[in-house]
PDB file of N, CA and C in Angstrom:
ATOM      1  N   UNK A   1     102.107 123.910  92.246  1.00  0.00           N
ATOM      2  CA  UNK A   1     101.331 122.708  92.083  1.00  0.00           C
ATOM      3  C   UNK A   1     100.055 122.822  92.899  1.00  0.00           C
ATOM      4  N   UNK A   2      98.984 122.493  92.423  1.00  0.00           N
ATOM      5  CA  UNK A   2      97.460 122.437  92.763  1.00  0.00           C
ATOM      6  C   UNK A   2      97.040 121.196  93.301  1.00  0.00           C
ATOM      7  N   UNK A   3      96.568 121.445  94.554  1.00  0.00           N
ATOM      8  CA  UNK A   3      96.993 120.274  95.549  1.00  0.00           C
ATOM      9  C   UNK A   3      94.479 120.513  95.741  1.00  0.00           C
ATOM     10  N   UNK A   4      94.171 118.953  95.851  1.00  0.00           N
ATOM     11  CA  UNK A   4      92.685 118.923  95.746  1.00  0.00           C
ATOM     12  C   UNK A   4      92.464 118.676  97.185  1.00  0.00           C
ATOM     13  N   UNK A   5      91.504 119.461  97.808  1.00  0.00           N
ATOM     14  CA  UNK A   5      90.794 118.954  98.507  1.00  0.00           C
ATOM     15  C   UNK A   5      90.407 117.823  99.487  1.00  0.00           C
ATOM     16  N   UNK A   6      90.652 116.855  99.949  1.00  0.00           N
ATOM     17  CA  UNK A   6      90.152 115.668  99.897  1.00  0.00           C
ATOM     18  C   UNK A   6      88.793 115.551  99.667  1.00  0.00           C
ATOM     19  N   UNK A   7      87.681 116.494 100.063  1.00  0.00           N
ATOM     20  CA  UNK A   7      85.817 116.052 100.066  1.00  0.00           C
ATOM     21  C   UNK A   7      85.993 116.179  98.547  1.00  0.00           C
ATOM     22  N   UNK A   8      86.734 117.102  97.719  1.00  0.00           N
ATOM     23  CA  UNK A   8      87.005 117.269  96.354  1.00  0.00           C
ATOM     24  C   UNK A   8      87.106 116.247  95.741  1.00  0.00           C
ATOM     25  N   UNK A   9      88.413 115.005  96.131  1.00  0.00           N
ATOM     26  CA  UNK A   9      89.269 113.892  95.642  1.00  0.00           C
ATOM     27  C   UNK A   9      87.805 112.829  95.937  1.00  0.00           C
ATOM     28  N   UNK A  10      87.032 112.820  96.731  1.00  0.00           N
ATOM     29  CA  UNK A  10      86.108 112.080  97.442  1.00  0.00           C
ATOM     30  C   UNK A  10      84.886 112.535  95.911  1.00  0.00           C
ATOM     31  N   UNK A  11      84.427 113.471  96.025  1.00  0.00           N
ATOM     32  CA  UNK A  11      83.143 113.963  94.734  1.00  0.00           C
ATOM     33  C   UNK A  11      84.145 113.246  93.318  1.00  0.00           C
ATOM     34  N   UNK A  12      84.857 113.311  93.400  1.00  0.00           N
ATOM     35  CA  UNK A  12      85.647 113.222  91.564  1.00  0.00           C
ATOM     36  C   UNK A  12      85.207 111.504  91.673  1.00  0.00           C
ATOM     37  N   UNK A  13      85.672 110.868  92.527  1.00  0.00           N
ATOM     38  CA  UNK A  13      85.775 109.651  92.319  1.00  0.00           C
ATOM     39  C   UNK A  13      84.220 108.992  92.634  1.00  0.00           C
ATOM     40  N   UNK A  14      83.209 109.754  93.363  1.00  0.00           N
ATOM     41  CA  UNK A  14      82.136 109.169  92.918  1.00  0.00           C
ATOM     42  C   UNK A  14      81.754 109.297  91.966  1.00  0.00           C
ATOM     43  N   UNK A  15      82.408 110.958  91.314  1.00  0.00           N
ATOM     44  CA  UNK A  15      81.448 111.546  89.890  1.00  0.00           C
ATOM     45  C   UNK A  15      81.619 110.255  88.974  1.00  0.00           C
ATOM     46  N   UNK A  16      83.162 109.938  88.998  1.00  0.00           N
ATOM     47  CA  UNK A  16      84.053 109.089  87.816  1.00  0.00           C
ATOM     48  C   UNK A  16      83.284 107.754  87.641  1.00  0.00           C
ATOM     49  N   UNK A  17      82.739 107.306  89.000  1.00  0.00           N
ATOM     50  CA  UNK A  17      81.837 106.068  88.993  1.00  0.00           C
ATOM     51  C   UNK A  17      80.367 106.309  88.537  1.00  0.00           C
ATOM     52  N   UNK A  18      80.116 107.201  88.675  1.00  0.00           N
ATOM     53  CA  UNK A  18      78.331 107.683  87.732  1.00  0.00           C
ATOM     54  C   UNK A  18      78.424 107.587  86.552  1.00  0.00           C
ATOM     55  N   UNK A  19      79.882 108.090  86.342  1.00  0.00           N
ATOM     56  CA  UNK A  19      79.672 108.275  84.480  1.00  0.00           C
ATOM     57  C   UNK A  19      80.413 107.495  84.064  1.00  0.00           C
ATOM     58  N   UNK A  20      80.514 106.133  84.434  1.00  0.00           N
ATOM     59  CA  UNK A  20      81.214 104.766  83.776  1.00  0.00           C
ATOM     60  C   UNK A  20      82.431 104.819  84.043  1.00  0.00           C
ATOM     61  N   UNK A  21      83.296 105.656  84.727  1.00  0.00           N
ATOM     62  CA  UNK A  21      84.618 105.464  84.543  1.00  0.00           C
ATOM     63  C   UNK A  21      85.166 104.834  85.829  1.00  0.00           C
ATOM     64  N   UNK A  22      84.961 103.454  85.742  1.00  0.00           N
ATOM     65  CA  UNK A  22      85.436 103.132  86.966  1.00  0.00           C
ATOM     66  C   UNK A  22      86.880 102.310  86.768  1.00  0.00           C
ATOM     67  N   UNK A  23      87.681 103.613  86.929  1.00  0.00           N
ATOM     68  CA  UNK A  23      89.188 103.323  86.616  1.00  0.00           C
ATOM     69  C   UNK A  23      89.506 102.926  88.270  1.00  0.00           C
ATOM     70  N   UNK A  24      90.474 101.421  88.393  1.00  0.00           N
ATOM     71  CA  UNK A  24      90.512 101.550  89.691  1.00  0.00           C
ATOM     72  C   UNK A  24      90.861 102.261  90.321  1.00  0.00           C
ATOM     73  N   UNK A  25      91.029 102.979  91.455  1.00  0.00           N
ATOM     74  CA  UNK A  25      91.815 104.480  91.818  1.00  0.00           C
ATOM     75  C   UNK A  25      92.464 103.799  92.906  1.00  0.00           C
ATOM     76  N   UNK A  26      92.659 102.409  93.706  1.00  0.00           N
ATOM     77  CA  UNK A  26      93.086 101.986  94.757  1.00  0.00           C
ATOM     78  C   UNK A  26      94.567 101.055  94.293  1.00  0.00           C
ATOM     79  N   UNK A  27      95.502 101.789  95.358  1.00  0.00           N
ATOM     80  CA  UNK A  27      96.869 100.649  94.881  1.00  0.00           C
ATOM     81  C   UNK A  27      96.861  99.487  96.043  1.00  0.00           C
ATOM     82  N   UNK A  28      96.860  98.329  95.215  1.00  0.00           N
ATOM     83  CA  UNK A  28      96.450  97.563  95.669  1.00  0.00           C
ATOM     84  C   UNK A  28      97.439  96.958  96.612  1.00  0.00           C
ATOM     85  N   UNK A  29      98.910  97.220  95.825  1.00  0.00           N
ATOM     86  CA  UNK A  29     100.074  96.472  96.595  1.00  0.00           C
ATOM     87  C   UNK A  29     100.372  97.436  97.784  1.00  0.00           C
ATOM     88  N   UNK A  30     100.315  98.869  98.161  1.00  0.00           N
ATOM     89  CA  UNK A  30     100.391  99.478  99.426  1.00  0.00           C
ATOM     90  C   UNK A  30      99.312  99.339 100.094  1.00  0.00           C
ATOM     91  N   UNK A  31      97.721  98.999  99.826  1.00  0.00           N
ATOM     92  CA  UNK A  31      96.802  98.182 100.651  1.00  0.00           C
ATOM     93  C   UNK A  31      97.529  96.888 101.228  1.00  0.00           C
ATOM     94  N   UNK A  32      97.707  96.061 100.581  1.00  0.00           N
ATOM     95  CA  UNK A  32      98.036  94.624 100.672  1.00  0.00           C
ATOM     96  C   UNK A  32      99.302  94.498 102.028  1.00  0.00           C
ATOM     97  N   UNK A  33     100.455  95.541 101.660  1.00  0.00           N
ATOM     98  CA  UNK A  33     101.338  96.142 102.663  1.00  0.00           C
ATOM     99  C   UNK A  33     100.905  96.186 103.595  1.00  0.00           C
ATOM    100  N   UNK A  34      99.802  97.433 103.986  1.00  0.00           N
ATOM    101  CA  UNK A  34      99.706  97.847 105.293  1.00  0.00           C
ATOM    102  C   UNK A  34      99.112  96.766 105.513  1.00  0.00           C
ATOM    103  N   UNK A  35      97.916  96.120 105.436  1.00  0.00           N
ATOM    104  CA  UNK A  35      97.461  94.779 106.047  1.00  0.00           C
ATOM    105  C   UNK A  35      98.689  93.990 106.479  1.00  0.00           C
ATOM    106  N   UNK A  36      99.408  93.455 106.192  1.00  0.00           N
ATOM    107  CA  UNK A  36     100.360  92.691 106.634  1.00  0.00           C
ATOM    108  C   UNK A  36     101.175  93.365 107.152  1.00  0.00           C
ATOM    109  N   UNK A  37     101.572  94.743 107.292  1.00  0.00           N
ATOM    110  CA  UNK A  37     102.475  95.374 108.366  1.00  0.00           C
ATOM    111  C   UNK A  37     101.522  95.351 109.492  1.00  0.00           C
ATOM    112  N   UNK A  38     100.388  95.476 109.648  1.00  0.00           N
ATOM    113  CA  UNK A  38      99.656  95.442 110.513  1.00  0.00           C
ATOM    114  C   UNK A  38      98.939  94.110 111.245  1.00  0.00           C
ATOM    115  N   UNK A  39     100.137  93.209 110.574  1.00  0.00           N
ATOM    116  CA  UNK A  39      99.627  91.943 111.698  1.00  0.00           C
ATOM    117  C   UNK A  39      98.302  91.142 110.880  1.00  0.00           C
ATOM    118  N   UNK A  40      97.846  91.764 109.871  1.00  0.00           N
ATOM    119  CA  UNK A  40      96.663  91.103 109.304  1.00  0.00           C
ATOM    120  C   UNK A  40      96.425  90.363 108.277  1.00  0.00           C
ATOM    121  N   UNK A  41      95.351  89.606 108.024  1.00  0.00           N
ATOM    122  CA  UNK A  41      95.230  88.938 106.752  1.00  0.00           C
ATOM    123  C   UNK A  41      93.886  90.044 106.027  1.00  0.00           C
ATOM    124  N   UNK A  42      93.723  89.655 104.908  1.00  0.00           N
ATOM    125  CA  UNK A  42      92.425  90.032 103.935  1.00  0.00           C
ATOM    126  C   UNK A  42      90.967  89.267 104.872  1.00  0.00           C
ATOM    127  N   UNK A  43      91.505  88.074 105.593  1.00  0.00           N
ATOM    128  CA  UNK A  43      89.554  87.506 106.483  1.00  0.00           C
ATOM    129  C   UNK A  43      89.806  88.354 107.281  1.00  0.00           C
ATOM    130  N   UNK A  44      90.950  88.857 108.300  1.00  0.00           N
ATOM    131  CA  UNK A  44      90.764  89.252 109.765  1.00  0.00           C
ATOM    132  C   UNK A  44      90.224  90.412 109.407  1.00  0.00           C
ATOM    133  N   UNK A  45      90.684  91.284 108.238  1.00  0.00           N
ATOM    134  CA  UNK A  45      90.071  92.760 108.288  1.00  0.00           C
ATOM    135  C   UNK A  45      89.257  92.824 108.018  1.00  0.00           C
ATOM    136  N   UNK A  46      88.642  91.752 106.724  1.00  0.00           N
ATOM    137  CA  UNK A  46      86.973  91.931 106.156  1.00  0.00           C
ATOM    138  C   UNK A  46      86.086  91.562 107.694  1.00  0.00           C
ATOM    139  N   UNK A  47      86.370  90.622 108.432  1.00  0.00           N
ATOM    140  CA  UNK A  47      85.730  90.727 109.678  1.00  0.00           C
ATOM    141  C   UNK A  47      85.433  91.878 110.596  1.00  0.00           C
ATOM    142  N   UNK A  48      86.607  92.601 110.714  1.00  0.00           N
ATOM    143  CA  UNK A  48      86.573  93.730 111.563  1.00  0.00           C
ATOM    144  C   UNK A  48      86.176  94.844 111.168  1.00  0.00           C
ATOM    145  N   UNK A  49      85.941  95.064 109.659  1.00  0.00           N
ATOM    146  CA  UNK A  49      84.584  95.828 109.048  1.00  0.00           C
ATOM    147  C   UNK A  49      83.386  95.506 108.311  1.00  0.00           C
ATOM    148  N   UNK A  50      83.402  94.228 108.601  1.00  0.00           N
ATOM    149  CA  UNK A  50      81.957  94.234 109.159  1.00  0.00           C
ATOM    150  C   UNK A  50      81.098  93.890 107.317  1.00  0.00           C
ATOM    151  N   UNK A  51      82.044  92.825 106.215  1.00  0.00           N
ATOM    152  CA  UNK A  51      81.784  92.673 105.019  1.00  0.00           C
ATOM    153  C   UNK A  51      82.711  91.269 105.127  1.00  0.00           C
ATOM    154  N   UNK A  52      81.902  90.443 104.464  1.00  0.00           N
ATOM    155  CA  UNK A  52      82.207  88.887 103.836  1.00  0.00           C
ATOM    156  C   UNK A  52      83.756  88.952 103.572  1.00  0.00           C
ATOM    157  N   UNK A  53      84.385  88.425 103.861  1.00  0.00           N
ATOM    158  CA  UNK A  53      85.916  87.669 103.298  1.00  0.00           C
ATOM    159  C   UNK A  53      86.060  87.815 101.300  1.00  0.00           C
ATOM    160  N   UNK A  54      85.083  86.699 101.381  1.00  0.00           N
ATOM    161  CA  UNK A  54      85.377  86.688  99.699  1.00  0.00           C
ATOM    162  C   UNK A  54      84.747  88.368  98.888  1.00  0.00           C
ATOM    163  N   UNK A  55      84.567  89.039  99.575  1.00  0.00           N
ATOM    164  CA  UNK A  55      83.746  90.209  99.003  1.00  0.00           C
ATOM    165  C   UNK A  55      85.366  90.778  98.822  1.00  0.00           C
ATOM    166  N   UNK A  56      85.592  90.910 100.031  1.00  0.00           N
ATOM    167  CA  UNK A  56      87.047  91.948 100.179  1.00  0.00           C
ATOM    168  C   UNK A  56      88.293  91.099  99.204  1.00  0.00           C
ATOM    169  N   UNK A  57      88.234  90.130  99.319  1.00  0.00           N
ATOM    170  CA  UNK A  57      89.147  89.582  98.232  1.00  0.00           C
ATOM    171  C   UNK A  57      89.065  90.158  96.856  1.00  0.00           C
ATOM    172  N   UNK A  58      87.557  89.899  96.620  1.00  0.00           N
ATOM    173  CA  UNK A  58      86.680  90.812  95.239  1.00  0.00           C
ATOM    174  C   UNK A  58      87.229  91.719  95.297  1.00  0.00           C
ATOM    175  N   UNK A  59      87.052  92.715  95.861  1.00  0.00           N
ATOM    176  CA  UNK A  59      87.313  94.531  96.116  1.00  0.00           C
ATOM    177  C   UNK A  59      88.971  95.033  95.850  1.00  0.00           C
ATOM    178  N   UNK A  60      89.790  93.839  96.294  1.00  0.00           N
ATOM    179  CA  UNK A  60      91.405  94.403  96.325  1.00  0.00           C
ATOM    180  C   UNK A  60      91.375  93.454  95.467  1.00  0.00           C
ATOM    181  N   UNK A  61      91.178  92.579  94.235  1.00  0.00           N
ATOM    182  CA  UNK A  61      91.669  92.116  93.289  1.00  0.00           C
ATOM    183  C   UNK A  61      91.870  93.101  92.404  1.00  0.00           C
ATOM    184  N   UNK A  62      92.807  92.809  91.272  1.00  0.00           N
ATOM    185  CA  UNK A  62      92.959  94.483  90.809  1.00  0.00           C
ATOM    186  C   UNK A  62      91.819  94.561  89.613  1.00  0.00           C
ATOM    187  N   UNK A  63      90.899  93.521  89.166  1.00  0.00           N
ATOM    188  CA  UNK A  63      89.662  93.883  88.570  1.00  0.00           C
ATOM    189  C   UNK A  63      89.153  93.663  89.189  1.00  0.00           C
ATOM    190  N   UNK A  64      88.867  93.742  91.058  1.00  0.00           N
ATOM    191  CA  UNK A  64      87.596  93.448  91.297  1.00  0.00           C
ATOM    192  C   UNK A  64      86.940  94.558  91.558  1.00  0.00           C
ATOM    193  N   UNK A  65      85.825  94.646  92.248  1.00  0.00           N
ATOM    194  CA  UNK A  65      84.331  95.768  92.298  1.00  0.00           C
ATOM    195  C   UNK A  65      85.538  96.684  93.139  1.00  0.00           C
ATOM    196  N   UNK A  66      85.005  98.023  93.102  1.00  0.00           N
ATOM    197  CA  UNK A  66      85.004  99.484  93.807  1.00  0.00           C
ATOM    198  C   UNK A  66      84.678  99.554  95.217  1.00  0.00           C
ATOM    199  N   UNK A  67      86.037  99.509  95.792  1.00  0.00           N
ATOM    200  CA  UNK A  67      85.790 100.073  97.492  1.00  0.00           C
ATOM    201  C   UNK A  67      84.906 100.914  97.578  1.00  0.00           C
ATOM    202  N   UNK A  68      83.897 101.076  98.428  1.00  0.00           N
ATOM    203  CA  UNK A  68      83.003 102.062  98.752  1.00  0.00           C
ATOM    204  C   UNK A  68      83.875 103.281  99.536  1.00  0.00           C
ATOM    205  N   UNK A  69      83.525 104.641  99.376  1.00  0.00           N
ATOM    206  CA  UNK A  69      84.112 105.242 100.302  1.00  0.00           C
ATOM    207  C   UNK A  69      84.262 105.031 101.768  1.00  0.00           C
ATOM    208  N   UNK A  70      82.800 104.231 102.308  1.00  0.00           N
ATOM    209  CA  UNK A  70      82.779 103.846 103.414  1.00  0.00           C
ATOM    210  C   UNK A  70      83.735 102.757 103.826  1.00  0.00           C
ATOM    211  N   UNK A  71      83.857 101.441 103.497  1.00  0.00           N
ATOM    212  CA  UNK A  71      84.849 100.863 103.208  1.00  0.00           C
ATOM    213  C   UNK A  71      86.131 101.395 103.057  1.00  0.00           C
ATOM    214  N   UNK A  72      86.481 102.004 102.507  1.00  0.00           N
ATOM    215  CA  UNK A  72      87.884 103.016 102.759  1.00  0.00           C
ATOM    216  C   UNK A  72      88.236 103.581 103.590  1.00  0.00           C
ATOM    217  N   UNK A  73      87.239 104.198 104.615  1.00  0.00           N
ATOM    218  CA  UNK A  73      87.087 105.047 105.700  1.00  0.00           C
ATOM    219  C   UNK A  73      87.378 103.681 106.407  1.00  0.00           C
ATOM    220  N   UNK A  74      86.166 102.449 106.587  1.00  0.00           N
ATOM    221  CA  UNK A  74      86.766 101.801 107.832  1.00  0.00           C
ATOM    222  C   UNK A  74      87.765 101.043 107.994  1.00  0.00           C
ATOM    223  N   UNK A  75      88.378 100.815 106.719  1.00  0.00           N
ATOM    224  CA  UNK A  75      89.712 100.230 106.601  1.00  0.00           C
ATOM    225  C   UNK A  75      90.741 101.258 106.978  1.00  0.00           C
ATOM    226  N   UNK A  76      91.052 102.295 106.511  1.00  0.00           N
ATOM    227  CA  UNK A  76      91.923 103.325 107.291  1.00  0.00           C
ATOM    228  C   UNK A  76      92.072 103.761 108.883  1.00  0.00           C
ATOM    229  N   UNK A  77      90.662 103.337 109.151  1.00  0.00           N
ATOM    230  CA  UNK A  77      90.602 102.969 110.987  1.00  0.00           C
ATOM    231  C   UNK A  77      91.586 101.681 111.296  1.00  0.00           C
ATOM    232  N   UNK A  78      90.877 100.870 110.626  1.00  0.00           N
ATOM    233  CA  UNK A  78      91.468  99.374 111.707  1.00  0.00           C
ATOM    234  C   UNK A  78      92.986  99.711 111.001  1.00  0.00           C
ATOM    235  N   UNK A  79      93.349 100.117 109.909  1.00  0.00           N
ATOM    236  CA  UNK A  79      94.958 100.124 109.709  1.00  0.00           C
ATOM    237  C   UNK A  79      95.576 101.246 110.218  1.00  0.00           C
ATOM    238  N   UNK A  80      94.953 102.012 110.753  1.00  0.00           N
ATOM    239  CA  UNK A  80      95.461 102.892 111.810  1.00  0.00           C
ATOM    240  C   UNK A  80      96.385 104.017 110.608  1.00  0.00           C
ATOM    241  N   UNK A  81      95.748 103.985 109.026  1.00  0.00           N
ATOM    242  CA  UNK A  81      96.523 105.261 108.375  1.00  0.00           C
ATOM    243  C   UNK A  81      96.478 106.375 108.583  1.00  0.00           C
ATOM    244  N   UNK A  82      97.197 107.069 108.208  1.00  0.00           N
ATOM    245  CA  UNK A  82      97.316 108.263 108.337  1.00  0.00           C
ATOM    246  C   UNK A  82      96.760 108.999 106.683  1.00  0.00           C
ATOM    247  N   UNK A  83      96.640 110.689 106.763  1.00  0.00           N
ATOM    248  CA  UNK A  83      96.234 111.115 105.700  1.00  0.00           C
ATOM    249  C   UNK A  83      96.789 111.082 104.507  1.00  0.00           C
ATOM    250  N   UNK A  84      98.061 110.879 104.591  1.00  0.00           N
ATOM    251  CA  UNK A  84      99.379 110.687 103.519  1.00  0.00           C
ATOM    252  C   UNK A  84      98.921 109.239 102.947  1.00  0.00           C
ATOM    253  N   UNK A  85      99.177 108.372 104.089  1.00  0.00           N
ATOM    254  CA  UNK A  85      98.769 106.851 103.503  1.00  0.00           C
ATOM    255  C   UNK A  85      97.225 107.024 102.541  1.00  0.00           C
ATOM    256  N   UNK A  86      96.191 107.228 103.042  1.00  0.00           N
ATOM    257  CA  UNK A  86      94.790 107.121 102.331  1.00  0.00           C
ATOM    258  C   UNK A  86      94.774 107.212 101.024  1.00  0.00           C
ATOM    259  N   UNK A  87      95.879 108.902 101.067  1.00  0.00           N
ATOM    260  CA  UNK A  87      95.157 109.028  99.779  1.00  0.00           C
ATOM    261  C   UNK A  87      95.979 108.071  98.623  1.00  0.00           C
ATOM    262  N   UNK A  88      97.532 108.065  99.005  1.00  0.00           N
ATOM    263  CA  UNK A  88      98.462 106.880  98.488  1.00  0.00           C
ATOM    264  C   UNK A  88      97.745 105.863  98.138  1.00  0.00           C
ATOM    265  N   UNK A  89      96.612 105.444  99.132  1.00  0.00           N
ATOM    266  CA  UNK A  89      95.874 104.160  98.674  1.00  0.00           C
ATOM    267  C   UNK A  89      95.193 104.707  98.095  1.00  0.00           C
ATOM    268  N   UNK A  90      94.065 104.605  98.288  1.00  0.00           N
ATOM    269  CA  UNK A  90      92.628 105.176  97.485  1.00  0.00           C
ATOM    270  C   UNK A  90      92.405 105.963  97.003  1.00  0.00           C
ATOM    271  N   UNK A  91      93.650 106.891  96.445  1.00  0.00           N
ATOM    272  CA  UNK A  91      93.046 107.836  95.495  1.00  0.00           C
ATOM    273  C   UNK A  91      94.445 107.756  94.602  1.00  0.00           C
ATOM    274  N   UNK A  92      95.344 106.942  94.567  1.00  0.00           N
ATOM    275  CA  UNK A  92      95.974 106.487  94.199  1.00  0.00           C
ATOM    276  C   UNK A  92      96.512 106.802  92.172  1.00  0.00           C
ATOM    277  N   UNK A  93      97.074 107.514  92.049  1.00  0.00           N
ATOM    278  CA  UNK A  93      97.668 107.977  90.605  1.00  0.00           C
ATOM    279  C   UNK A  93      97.839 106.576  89.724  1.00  0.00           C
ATOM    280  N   UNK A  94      98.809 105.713  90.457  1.00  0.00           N
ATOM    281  CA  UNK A  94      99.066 104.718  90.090  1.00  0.00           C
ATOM    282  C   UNK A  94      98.133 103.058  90.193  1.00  0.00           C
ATOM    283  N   UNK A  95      98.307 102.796  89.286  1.00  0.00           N
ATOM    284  CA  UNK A  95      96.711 101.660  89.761  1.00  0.00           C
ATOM    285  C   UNK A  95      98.041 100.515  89.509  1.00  0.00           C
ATOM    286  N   UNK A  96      97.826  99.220  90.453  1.00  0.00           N
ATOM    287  CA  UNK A  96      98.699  98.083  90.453  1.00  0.00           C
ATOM    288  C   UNK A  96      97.908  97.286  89.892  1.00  0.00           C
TER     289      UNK A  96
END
């Protein structure tokens, strides 16, 4: 089995967003998890990186707008994931 990269998994999913395919790639219910294993709500974290409440609500609705990679990055800080978790989230096979 052919295992990608991550800067790889990172280029595919911007490519996928250039050329219209913005399939969500984020599972929303193991996001939603770690926030609340982690003591948090959807305001406390949109606060602690530093983006509007109702934006991040937007972003983890399962049609809402596309986490930025950056956004992904600083959410995997304050939730303290690991590399296993990330890609589980955000690069995610399964879309919820």
């Amino acid at each position: 089995m052919t295992s990608i990269a991550p800067f790889a998994k990172l280029t595919l999913v911007a490519d996928m967003r250039m050329k219209g395919c913005e399939r969500k790639m984020v599972n929303v219910n193991k996001l939603k998890g770690k926030i609340v294993e982690c003591g948090l709500n959807v305001s406390i974290l949109a606060d602690r990186i530093g983006i509007d409440k109702a934006t991040l609500y937007r972003k983890i609705n399962e049609n809402g707008a596309p986490i930025t990679i950056r956004e992904a990055d600083k959410i995997s800080e304050e939730l303290n994931l690991s590399k296993e978790e990330v890609n589980d989230i955000f690069f995610s096979q399964y879309v919820a």
